[in-house]
C-alpha atoms as a PDB file:
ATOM      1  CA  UNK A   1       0.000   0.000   0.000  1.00  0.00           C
ATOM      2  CA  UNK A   2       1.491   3.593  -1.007  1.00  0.00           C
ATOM      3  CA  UNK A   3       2.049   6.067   1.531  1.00  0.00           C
ATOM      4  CA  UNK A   4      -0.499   8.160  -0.061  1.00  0.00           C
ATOM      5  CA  UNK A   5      -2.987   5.610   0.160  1.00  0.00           C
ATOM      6  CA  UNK A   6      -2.301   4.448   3.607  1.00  0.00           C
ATOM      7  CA  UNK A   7      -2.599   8.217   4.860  1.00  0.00           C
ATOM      8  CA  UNK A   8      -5.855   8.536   2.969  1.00  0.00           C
ATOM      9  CA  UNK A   9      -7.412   5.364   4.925  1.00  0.00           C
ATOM     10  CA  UNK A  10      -5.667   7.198   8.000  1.00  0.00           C
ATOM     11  CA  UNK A  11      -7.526  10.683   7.514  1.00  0.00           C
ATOM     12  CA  UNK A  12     -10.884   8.842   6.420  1.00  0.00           C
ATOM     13  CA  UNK A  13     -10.808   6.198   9.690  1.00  0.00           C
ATOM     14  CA  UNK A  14     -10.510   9.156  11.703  1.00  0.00           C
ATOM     15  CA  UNK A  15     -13.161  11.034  10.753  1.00  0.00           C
ATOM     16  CA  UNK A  16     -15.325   8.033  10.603  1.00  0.00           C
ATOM     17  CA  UNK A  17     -14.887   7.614  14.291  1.00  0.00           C
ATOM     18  CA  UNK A  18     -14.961  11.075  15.444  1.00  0.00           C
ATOM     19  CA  UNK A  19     -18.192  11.462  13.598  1.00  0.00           C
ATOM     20  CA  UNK A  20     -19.296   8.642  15.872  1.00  0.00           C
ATOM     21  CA  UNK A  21     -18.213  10.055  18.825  1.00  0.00           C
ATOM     22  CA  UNK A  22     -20.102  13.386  18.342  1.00  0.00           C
ATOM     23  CA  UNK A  23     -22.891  11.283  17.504  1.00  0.00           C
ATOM     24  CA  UNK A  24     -23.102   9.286  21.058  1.00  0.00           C
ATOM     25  CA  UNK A  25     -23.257  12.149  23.393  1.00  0.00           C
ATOM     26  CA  UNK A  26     -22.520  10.953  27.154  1.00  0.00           C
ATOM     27  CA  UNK A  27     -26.092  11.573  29.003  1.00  0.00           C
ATOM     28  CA  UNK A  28     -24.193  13.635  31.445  1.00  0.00           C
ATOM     29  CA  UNK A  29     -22.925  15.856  29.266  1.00  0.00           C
ATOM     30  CA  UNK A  30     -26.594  16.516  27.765  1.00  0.00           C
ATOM     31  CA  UNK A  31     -29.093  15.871  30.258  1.00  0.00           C
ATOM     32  CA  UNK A  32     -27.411  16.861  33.489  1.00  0.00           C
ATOM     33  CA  UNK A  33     -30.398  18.780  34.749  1.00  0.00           C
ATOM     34  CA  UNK A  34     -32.499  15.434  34.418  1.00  0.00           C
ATOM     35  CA  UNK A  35     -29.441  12.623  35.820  1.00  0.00           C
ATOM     36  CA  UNK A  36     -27.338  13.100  38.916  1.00  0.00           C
ATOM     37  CA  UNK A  37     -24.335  11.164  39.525  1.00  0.00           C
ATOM     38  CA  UNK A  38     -24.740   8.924  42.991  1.00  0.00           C
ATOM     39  CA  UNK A  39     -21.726   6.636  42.743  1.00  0.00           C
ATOM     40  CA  UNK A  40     -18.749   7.281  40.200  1.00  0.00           C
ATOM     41  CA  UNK A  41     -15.368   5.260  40.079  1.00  0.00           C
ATOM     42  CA  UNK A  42     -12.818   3.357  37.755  1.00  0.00           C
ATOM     43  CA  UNK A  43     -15.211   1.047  37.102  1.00  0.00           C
ATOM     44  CA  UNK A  44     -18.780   2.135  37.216  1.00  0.00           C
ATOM     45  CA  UNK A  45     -21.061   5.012  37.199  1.00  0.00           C
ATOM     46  CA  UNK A  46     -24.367   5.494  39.244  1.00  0.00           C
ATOM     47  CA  UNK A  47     -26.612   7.639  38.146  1.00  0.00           C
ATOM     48  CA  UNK A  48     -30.313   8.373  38.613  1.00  0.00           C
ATOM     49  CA  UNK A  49     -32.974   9.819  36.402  1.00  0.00           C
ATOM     50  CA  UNK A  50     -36.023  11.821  37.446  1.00  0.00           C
ATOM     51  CA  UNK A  51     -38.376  13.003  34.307  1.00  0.00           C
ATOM     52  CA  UNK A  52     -41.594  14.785  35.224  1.00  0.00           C
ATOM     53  CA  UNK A  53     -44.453  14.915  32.984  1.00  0.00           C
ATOM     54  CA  UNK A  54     -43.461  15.717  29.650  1.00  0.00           C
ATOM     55  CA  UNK A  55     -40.080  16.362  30.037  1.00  0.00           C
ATOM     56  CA  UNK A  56     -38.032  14.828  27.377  1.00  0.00           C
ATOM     57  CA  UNK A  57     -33.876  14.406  27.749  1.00  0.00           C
ATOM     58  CA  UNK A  58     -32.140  15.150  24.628  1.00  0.00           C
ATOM     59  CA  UNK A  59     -30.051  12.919  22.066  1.00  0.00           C
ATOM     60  CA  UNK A  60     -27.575  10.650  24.326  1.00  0.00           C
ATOM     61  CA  UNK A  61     -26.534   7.101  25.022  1.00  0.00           C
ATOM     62  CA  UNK A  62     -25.328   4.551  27.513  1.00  0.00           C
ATOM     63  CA  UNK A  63     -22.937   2.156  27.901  1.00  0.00           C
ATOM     64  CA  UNK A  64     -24.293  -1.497  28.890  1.00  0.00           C
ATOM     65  CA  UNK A  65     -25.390  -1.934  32.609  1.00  0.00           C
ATOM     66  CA  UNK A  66     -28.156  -2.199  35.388  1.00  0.00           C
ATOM     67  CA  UNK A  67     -31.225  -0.411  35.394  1.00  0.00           C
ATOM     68  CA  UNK A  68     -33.594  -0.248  38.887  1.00  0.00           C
ATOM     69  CA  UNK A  69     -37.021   1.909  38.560  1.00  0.00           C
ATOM     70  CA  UNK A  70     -37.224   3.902  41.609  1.00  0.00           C
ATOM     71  CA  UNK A  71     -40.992   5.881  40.498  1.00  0.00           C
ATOM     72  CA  UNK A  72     -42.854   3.966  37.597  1.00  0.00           C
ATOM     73  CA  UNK A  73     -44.079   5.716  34.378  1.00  0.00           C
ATOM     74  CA  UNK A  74     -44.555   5.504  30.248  1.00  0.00           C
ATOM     75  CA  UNK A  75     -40.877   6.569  28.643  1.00  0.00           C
ATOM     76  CA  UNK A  76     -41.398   7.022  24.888  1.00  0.00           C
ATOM     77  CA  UNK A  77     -37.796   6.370  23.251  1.00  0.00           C
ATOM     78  CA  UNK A  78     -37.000   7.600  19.707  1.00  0.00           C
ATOM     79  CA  UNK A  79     -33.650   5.994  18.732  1.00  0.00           C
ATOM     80  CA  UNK A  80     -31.277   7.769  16.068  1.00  0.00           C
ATOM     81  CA  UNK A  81     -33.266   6.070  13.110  1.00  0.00           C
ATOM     82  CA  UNK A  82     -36.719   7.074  14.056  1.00  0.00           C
ATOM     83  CA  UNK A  83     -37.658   3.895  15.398  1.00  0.00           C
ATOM     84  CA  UNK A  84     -40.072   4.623  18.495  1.00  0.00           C
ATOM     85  CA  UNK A  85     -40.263   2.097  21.494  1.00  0.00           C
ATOM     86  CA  UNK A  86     -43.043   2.914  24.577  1.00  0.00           C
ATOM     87  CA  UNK A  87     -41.558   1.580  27.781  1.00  0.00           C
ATOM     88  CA  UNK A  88     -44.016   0.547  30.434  1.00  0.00           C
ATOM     89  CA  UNK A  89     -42.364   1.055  33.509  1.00  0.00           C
ATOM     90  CA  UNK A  90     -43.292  -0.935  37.232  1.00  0.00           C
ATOM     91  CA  UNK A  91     -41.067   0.165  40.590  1.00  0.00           C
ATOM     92  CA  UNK A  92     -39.118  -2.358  41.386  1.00  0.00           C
ATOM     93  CA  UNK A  93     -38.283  -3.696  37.647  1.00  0.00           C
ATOM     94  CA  UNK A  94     -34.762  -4.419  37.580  1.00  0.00           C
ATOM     95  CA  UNK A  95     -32.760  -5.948  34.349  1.00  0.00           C
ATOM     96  CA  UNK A  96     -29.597  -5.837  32.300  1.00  0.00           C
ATOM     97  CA  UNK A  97     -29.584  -3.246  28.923  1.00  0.00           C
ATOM     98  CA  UNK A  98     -27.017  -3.156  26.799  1.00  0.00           C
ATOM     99  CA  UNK A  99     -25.149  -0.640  25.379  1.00  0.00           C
ATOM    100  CA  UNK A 100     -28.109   2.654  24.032  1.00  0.00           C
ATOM    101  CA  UNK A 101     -27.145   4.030  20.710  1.00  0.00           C
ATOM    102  CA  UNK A 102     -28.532   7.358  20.438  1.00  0.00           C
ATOM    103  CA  UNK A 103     -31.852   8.011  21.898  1.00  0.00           C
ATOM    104  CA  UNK A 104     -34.114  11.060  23.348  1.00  0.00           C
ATOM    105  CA  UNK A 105     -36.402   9.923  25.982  1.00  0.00           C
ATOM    106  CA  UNK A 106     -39.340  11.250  27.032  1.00  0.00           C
ATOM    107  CA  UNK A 107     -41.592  10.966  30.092  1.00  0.00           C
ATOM    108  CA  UNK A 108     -45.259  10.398  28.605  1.00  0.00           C
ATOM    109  CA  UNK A 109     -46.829  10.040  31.430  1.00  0.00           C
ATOM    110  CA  UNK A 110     -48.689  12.331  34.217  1.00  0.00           C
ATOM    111  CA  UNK A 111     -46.494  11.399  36.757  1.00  0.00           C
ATOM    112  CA  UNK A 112     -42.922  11.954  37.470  1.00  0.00           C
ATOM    113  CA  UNK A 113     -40.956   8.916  36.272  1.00  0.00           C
ATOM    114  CA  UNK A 114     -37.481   7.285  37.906  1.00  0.00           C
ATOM    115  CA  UNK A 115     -34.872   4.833  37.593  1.00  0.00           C
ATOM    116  CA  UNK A 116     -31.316   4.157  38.773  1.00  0.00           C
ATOM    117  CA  UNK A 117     -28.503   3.025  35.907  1.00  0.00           C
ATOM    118  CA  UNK A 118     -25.669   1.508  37.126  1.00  0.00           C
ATOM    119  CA  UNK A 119     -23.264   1.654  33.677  1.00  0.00           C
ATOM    120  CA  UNK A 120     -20.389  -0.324  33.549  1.00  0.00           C
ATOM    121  CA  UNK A 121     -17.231   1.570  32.349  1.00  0.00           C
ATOM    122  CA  UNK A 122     -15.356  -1.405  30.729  1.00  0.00           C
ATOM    123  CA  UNK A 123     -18.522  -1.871  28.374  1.00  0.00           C
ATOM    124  CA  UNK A 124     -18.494   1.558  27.235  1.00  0.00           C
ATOM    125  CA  UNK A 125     -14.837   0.873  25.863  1.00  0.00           C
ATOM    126  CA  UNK A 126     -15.422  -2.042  23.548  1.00  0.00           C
END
């Protein structure tokens, strides 16, 4: 492979990935007035997540981990594609998620809705 060639994959790889990266926006970095960080260290991150009615957090994601719903609700997810998912939420669910490509989420309910995430570090790195 010529140098030229070899730099061109370079240059295109890179941008491929940063154009990723702006893509998957870390929910703390977008929805801090909605998530509050209980528990952070090397190797995971606590956080929990209070919507009221009709609030809706903005584009984000999340690595693979734990979820525990602390106030039960209806969450209408729209992922990156337009897909739309209704989540039916009971207190007490628990359960594993993996990693969440870009999504907004959105309280539909007339309550306020909550949940704990527990996201594991080492899965957002893979």
């Amino acid at each position: 492979m010529s140098r030229t060639a070899l730099a061109t994959v370079l240059v295109i790889g890179s941008l491929l990935l940063c154009s990723g990266l702006c893509l998957a926006q870390d929910v703390m970095k977008v929805a801090a007035d909605h998530y509050k960080v209980r528990v952070e260290n090397d190797h995971v991150r606590v956080v929990e997540n209070i919507l009221g009615p009709g609030e809706k957090d903005p584009m984000h994601t999340h690595p693979a981990g734990w979820y525990y719903v602390t106030k039960p609700g209806t969450m209408k997810i729209v992922r990156a594609d337009g897909k739309v998912e209704t989540w039916e939420a009971t207190a007490g669910e628990a359960g594993w998620m993996e990693a969440e490509g870009p999504h907004t989420s959105e309280n539909v309910g007339k309550e306020p809705m909550g949940f704990i995430l527990v996201e594991v570090k080492s899965a957002a790195k893979k």
